[in-house]
N, C-alpha and C. Protein backbone atom coordinates (compact mmCIF):
# COMPACT_ATOMS: atom_id res chain seq x y z
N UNK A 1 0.85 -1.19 0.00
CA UNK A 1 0.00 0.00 0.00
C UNK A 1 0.89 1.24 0.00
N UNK A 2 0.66 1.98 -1.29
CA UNK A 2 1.53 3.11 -1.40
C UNK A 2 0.47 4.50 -0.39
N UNK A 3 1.20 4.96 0.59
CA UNK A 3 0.08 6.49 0.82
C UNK A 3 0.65 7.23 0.59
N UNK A 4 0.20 8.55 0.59
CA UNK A 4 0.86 9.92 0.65
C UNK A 4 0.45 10.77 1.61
N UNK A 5 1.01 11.81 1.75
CA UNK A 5 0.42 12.77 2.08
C UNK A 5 -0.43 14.21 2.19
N UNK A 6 -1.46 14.15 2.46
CA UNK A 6 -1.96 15.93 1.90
C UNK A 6 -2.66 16.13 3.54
N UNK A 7 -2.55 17.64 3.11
CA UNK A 7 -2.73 18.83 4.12
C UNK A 7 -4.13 19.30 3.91
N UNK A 8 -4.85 19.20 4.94
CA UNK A 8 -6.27 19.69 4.74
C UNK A 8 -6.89 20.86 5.92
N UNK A 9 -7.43 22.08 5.71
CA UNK A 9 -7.57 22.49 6.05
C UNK A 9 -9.04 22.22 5.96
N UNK A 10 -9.73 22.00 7.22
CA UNK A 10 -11.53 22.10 7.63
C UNK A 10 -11.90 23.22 7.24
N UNK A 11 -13.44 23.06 7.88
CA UNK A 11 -14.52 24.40 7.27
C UNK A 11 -14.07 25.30 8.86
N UNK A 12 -13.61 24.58 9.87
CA UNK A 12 -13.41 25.15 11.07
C UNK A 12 -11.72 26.07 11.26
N UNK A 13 -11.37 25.54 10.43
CA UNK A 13 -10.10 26.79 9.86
C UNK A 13 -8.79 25.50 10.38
N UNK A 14 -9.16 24.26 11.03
CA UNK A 14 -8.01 23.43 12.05
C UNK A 14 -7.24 22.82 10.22
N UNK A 15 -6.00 22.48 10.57
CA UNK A 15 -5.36 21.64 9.40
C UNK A 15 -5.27 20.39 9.92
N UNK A 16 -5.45 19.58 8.95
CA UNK A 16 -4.86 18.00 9.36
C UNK A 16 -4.25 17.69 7.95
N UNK A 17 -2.93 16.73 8.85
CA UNK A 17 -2.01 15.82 7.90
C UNK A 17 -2.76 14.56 8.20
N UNK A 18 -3.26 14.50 6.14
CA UNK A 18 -3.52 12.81 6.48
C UNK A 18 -3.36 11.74 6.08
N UNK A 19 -3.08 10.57 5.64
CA UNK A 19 -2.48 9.69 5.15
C UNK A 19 -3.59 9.04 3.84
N UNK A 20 -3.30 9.34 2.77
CA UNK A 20 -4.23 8.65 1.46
C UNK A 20 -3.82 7.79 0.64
N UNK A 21 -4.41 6.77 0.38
CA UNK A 21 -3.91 5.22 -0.68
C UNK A 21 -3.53 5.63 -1.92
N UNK A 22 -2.50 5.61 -2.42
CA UNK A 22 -2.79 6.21 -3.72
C UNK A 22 -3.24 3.93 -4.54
N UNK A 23 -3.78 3.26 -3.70
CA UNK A 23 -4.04 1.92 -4.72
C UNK A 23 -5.24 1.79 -4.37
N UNK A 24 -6.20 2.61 -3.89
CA UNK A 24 -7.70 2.50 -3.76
C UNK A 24 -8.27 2.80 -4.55
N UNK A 25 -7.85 4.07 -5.72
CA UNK A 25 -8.84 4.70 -6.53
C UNK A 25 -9.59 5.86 -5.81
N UNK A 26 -9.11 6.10 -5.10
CA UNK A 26 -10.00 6.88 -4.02
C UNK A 26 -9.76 8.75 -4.54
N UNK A 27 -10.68 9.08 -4.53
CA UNK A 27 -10.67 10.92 -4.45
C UNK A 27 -10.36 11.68 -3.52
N UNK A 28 -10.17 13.12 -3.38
CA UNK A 28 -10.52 13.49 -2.88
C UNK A 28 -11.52 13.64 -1.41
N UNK A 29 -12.33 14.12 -2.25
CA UNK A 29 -13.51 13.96 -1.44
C UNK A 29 -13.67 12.70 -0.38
N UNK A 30 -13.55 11.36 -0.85
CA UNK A 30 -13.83 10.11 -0.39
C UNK A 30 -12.61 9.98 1.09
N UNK A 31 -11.41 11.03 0.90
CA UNK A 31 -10.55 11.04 1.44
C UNK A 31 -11.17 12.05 2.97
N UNK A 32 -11.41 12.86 2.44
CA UNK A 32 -12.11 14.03 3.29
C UNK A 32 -13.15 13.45 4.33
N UNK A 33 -14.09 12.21 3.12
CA UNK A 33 -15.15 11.85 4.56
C UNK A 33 -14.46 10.75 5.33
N UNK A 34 -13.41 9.71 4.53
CA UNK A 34 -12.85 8.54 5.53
C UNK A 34 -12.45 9.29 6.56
N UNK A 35 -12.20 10.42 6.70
CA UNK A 35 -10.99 10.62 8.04
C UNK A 35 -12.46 11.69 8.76
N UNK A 36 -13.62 11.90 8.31
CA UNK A 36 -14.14 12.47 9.13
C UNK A 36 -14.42 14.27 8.91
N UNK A 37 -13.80 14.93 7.87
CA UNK A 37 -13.54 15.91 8.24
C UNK A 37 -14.53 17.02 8.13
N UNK A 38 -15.72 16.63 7.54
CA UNK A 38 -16.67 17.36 7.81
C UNK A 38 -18.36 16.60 7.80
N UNK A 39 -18.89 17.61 8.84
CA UNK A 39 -20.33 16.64 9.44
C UNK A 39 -20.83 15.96 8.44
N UNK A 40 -21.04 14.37 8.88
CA UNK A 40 -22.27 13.69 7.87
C UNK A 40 -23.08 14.75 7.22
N UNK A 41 -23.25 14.11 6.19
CA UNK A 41 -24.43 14.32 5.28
C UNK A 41 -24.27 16.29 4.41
N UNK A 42 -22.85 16.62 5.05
CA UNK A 42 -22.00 18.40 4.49
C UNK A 42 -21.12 17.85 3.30
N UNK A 43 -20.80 16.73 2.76
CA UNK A 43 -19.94 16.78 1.62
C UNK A 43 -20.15 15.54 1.27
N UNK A 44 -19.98 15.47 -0.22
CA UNK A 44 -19.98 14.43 -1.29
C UNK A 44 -21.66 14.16 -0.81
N UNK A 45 -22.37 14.78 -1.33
CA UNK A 45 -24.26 14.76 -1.64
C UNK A 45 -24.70 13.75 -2.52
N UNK A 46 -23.75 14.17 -3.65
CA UNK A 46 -24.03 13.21 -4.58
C UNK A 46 -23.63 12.08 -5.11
N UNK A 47 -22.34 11.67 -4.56
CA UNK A 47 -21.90 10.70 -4.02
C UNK A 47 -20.59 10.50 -4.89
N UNK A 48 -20.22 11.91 -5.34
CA UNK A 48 -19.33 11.64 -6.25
C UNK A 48 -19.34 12.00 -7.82
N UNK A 49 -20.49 12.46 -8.14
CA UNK A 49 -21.04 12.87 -9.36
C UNK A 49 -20.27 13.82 -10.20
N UNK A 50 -20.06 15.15 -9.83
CA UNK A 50 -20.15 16.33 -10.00
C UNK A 50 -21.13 16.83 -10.02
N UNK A 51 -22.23 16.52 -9.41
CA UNK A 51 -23.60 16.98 -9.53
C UNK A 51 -23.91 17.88 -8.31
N UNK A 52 -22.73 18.41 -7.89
CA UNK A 52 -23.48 19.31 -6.63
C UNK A 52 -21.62 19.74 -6.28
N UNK A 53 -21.94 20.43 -4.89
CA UNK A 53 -20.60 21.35 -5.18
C UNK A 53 -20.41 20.89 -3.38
N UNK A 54 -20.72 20.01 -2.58
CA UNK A 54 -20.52 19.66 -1.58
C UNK A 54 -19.20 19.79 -0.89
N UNK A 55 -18.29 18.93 -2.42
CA UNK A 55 -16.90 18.88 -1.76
C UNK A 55 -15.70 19.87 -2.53
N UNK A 56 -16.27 21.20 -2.58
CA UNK A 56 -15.65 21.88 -3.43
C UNK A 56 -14.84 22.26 -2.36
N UNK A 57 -13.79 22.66 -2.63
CA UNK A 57 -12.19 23.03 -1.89
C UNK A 57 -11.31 23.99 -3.06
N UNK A 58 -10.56 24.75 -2.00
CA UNK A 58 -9.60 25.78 -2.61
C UNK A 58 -8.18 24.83 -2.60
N UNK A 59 -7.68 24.41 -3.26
CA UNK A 59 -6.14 24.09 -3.49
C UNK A 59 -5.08 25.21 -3.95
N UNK A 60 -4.19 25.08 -2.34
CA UNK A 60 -3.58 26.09 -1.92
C UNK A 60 -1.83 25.67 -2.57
N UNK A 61 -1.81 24.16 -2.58
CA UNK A 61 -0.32 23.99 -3.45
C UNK A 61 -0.52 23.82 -4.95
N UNK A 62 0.90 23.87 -5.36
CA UNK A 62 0.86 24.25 -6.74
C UNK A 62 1.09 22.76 -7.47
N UNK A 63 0.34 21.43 -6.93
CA UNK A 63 0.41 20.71 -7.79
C UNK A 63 -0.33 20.45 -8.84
N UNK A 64 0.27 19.57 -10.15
CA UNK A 64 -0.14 19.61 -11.51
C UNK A 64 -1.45 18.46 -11.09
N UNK A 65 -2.71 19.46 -11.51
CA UNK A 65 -4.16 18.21 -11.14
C UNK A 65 -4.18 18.43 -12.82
N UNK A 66 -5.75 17.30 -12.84
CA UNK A 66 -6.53 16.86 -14.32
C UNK A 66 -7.15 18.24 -14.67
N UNK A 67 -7.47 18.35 -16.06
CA UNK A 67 -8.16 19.95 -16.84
C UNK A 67 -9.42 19.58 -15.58
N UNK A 68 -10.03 20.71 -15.44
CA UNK A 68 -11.56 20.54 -15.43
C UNK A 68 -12.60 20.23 -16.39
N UNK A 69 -13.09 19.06 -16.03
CA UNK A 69 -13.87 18.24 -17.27
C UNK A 69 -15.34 19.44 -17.14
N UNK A 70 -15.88 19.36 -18.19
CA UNK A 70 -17.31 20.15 -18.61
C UNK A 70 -18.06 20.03 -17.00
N UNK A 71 -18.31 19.12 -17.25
CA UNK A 71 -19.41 18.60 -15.35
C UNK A 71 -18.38 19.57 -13.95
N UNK A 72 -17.39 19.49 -14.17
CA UNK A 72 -16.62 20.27 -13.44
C UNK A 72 -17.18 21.53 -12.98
N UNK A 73 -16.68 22.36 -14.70
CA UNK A 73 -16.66 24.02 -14.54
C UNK A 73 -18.22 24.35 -14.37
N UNK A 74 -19.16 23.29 -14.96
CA UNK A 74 -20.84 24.09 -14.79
C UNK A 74 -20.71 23.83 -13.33
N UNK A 75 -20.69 22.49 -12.36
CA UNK A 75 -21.11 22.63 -11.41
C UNK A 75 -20.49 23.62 -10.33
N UNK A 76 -19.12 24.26 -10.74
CA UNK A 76 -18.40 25.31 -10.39
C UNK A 76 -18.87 26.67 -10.00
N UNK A 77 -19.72 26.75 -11.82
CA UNK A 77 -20.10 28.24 -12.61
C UNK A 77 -21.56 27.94 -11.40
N UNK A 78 -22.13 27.16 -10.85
CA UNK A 78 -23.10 27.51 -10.07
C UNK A 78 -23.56 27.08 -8.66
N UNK A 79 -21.56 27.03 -8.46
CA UNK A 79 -21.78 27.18 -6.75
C UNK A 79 -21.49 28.31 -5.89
N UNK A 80 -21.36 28.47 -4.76
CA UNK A 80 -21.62 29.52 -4.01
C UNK A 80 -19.74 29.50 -3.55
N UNK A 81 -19.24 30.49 -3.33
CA UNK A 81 -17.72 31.03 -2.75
C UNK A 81 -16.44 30.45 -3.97
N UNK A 82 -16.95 30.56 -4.68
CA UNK A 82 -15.65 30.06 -5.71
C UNK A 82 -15.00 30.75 -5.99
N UNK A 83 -13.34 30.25 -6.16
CA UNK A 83 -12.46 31.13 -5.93
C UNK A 83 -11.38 30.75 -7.45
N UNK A 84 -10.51 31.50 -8.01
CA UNK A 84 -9.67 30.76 -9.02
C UNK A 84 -9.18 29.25 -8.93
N UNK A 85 -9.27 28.77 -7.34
CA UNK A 85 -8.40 27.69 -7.19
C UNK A 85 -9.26 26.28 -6.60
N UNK A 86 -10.50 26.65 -7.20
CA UNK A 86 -11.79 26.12 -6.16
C UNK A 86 -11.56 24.81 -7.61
N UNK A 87 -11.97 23.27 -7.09
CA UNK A 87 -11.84 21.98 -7.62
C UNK A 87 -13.05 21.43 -6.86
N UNK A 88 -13.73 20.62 -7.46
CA UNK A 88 -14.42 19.71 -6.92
C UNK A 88 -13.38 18.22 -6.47
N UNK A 89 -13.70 18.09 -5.08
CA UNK A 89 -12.71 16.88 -4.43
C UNK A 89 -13.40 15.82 -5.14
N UNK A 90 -14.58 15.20 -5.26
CA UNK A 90 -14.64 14.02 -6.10
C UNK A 90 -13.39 14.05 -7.60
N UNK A 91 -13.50 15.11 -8.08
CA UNK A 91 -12.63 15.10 -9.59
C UNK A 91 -11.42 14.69 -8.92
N UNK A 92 -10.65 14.63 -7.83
CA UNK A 92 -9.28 14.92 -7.84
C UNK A 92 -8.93 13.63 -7.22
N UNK A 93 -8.44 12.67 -8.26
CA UNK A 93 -7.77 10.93 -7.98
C UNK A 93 -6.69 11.04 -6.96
N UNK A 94 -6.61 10.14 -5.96
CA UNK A 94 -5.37 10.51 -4.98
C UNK A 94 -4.63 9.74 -6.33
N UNK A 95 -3.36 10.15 -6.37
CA UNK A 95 -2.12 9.61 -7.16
C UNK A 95 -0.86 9.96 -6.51
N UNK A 96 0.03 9.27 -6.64
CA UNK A 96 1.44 9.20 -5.76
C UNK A 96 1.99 10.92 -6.37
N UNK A 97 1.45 11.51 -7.34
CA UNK A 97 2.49 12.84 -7.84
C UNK A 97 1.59 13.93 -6.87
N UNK A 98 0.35 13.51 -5.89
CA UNK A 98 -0.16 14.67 -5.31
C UNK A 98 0.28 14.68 -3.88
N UNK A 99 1.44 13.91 -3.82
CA UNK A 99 2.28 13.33 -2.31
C UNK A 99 2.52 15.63 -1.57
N UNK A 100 1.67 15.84 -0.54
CA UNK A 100 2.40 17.23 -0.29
C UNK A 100 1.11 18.01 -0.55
N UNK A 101 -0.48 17.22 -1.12
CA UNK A 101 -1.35 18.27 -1.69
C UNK A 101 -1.76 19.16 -0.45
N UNK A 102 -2.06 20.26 -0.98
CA UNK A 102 -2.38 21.10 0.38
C UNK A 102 -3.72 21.73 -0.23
N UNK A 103 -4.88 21.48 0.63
CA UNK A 103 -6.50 22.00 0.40
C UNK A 103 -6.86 22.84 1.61
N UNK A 104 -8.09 23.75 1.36
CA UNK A 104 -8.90 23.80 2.03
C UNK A 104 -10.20 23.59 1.48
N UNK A 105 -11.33 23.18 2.67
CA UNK A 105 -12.77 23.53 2.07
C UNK A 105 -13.37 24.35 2.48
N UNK A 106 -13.72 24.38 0.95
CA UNK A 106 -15.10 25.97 1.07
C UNK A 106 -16.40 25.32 2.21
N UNK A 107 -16.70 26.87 1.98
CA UNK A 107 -17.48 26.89 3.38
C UNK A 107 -19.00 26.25 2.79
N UNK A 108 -20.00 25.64 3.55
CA UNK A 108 -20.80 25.39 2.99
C UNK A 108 -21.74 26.26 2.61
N UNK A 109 -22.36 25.65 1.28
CA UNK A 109 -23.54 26.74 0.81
C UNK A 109 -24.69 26.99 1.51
């Protein structure tokens, strides 16, 4: 089991270092609720879709992520606090090159 590491900043402003598989397939987001980091039923709504903006987050390091696919930028173009650096956490695959990612999440809508 390869992990890495990324830096997450809560909706409560606290950071946590936390440990992610890069051999699960796992996202973002999926990463955010295993460890807890925000109340049931406040992120990933849709379970992963892009169909809602639950687990949208500001990425604060400068690593190289995927384009934003179409489903991306609309569900982007019509969420609430978006910022230049705002990603939906479902889109973002843990992979061994995001070893160091540093997030926060937006606040909820």
């Amino acid at each position: 089991m390869n992990d890495i590491k990324i830096f997450i900043t809560d909706r409560e402003g606290l950071r946590h270092e936390v440990d992610a598989p890069t051999d699960m397939n796992m996202n973002l987001m999926e990463v955010v609720r295993s460890y807890e980091l925000a109340p049931e039923g406040t992120i990933g709504i849709c379970g992963g879709m892009a169909m809602c903006a639950s687990c949208q987050c500001y990425v604060l390091s400068d690593h190289p992520l995927p384009e934003k696919s179409d489903e991306e930028e609309a569900m982007l173009a019509e969420a609430f606090f978006v910022e230049d650096n705002s990603r939906l956490g479902c889109q973002i695959r843990i992979t061994e090159n995001l070893n160091g990612l540093e997030v926060a999440l937006a606040p909820e809508s």
